[in-house]
Every structure is written in C-alpha cells, then in structure tokens.
C-alpha atoms as a PDB file:
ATOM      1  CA  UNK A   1      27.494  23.291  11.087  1.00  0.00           C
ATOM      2  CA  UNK A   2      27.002  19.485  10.412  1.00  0.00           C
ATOM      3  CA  UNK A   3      28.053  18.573   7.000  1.00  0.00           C
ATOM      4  CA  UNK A   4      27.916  14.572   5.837  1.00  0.00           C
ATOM      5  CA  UNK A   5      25.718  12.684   3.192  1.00  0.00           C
ATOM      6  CA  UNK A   6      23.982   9.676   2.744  1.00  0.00           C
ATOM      7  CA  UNK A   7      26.996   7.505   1.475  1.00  0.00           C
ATOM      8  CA  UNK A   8      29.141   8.467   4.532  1.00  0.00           C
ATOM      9  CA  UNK A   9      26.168   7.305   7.029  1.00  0.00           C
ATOM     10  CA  UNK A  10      24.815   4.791   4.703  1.00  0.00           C
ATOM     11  CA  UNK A  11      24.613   1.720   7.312  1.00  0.00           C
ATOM     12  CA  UNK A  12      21.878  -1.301   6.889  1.00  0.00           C
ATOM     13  CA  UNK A  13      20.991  -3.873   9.690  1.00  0.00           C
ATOM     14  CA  UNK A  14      19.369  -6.964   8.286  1.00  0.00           C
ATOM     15  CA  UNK A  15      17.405  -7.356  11.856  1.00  0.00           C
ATOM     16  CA  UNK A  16      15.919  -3.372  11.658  1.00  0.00           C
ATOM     17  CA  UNK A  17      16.032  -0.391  10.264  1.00  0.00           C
ATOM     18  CA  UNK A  18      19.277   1.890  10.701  1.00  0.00           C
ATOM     19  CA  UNK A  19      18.713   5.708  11.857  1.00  0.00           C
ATOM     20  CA  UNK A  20      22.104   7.390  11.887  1.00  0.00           C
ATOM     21  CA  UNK A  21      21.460  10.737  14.130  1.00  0.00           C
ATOM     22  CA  UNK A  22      23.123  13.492  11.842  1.00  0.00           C
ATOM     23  CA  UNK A  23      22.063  16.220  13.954  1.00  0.00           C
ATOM     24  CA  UNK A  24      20.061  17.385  18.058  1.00  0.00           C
ATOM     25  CA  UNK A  25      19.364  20.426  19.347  1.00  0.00           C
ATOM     26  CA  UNK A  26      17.264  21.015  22.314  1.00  0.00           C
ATOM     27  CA  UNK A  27      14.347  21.939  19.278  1.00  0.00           C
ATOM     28  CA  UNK A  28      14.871  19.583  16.485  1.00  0.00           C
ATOM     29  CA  UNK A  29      16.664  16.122  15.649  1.00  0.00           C
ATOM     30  CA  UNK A  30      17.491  14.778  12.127  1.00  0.00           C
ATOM     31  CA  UNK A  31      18.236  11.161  11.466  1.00  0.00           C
ATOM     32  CA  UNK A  32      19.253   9.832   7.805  1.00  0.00           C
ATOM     33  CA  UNK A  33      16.904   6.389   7.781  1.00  0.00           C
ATOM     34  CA  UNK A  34      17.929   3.201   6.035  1.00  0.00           C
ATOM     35  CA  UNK A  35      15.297   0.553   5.614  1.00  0.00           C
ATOM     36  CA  UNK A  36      16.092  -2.999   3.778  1.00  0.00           C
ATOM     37  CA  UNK A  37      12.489  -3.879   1.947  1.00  0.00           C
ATOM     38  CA  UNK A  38       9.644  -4.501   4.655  1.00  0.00           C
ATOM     39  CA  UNK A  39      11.782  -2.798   7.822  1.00  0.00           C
ATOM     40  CA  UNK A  40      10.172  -0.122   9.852  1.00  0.00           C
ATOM     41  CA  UNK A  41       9.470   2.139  12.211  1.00  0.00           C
ATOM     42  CA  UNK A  42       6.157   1.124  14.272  1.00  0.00           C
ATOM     43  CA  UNK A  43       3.624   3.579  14.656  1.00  0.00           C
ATOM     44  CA  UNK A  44       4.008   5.604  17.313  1.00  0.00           C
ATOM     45  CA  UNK A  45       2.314   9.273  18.634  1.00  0.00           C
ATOM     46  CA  UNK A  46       5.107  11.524  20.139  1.00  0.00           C
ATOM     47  CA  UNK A  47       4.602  15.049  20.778  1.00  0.00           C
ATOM     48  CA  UNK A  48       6.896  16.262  17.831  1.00  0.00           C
ATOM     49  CA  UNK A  49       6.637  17.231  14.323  1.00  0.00           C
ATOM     50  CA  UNK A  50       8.322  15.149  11.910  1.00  0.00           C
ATOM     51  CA  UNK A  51       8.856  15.944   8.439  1.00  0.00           C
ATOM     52  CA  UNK A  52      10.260  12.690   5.878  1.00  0.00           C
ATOM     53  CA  UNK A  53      11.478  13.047   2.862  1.00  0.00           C
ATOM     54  CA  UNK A  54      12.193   9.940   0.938  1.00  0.00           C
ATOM     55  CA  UNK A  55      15.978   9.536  -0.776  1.00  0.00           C
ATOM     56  CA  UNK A  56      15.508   6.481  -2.407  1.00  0.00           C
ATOM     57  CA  UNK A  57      13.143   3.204  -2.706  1.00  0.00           C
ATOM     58  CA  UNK A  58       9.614   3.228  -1.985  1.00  0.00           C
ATOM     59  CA  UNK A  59       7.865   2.693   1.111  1.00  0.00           C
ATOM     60  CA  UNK A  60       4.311   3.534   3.416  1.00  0.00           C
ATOM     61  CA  UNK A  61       4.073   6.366   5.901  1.00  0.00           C
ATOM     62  CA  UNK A  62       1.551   6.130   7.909  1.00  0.00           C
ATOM     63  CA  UNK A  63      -0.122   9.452   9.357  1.00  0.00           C
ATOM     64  CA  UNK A  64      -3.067   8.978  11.701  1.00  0.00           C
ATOM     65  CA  UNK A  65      -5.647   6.106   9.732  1.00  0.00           C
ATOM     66  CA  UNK A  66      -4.363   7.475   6.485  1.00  0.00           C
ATOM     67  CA  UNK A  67      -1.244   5.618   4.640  1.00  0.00           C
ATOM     68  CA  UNK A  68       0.786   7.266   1.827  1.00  0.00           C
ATOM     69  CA  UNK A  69       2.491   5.330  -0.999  1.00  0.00           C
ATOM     70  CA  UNK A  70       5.818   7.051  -1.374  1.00  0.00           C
ATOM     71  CA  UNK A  71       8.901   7.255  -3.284  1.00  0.00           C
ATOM     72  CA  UNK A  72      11.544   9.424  -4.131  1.00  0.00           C
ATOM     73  CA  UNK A  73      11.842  12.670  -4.068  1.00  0.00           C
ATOM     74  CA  UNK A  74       8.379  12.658  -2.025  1.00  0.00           C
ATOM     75  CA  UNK A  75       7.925  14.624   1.415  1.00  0.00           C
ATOM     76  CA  UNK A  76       5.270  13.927   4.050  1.00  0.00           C
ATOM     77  CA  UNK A  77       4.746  16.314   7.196  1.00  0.00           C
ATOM     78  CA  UNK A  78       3.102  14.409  10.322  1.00  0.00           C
ATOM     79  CA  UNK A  79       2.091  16.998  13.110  1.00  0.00           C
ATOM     80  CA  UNK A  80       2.932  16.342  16.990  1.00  0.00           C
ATOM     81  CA  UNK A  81       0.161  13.505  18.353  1.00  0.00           C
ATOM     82  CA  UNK A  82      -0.654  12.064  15.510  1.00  0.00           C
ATOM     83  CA  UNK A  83       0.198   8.207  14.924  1.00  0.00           C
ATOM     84  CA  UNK A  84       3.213   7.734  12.554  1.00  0.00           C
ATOM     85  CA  UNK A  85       5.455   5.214  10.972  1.00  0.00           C
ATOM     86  CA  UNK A  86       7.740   4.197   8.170  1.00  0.00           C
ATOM     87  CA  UNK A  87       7.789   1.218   5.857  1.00  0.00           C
ATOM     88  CA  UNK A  88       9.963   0.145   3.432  1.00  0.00           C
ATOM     89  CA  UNK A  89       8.116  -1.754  -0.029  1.00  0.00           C
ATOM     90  CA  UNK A  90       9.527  -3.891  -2.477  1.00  0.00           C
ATOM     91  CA  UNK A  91      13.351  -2.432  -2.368  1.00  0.00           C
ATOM     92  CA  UNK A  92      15.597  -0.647   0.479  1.00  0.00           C
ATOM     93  CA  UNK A  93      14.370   3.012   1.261  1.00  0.00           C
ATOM     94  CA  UNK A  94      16.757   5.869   2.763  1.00  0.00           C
ATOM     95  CA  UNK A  95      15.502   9.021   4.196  1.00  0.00           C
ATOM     96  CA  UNK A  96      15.987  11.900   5.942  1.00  0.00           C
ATOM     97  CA  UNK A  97      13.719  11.920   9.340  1.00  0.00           C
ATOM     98  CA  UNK A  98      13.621  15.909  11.126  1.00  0.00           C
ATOM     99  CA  UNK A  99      11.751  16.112  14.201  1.00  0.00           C
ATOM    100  CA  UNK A 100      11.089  19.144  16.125  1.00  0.00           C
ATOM    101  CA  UNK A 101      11.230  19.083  19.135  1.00  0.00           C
ATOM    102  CA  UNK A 102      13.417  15.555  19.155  1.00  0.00           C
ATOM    103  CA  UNK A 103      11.172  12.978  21.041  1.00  0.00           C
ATOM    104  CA  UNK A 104      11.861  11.530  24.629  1.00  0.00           C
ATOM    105  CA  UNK A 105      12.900   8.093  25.079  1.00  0.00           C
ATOM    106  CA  UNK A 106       9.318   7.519  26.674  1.00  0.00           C
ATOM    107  CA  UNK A 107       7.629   8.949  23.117  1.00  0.00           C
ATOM    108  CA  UNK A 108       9.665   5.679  21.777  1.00  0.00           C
ATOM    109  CA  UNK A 109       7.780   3.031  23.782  1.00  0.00           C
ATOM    110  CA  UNK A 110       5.853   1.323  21.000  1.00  0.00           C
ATOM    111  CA  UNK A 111       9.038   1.593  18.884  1.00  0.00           C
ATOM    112  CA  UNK A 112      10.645  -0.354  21.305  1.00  0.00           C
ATOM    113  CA  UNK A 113       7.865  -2.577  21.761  1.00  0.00           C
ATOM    114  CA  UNK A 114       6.541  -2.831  17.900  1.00  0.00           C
ATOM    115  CA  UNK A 115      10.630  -3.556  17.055  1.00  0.00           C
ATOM    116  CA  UNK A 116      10.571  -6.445  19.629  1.00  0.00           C
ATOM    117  CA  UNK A 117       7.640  -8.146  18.220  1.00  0.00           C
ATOM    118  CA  UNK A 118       8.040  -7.559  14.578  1.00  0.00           C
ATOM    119  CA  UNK A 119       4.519  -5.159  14.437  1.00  0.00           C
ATOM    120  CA  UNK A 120       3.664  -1.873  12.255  1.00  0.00           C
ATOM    121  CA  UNK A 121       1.229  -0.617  14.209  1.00  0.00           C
ATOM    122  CA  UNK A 122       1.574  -2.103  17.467  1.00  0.00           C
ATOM    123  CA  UNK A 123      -0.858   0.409  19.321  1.00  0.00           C
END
C-alpha cells in the first residue's frame, strides 16, 4: 500500500509544473500535480486513460477540441488517443493525475517538446 497526501508531496517549480509520482504498476500510474497559475502540461495523445481530479485552484483540461473550465472538487476522464492537457488559471492548481496503463517515455514527446518552448498545444 502507498499511503502520503498532498502536503507531504506538495513541491512547486516556478519554471513548470511539479508531478510527484505517488504510485506505478505495470497497469496504472498516479502522479499528485502542482501547477503555479498559467503552468501546464502540453497536449499530448498517449495510449492511456487518464482520469484528473482537481484538489485545489482552477484550471483548463483540454480533451480532444473540447476545453473544460475546472475547479475543485471536479473530475474529468480523457480516454486513450485522445489529445489532453492541463492548465492552471488565475491561482496554483494541485491534482491527482491516474493513468492506466502509465504512458511510455515516447507518449511524452510533445510534453517534452511543448515544455521546451513554452506551448499548450504544441501538436
């Protein structure tokens, strides 16, 4: 069993967004996420499922042309494929980021490369 919580990860960047891997498995990853206001994660397509759920602060997912205002307390489901990312509005956001299965470091590309050059949607 892992067993921590958000104030025990709780670590910002002022360059990017923080993901502090809480648990992997060969089917699913979780990360806690920790966004200062207008950090992200660039959109990106992997072939997993992630589920978000939003701790604090408000923010934009994006899932496939459609972007969701969000804010606590509210969950968003993006299937395998489809283009997704995280944005954090106005304040810092935290959430909790499960993906099943976890995605390959080749999934991550336009993280990488949407991180580098300061782009959302870098696709």
């Amino acid at each position: 069993m892992v067993a921590t919580d958000f104030d025990a990860e709780r670590t910002y960047d002022e360059d990017q967004f923080t993901a502090r891997e809480i648990f992997r498995s060969e089917r699913a990853k979780a990360v806690l996420g920790f966004f200062e206001p207008g950090q992200f994660i660039p959109v990106h397509a992997p072939d997993s499922d992630v589920v978000i759920t939003v701790r604090t602060g408000r923010g934009t997912i994006k899932d496939g042309e459609r972007e969701h205002d969000v804010s606590e307390g509210d969950v968003v489901a993006v299937p395998a494929g489809e283009a997704r990312g995280v944005r954090a509005e106005g304040k810092r956001l935290e959430a909790t980021l499960v993906t099943a299965p976890p995605p390959s470091d080749a999934d991550h590309q336009l993280v990488r490369e949407g991180l580098r050059r300061g782009e959302f949607d870098p696709r």
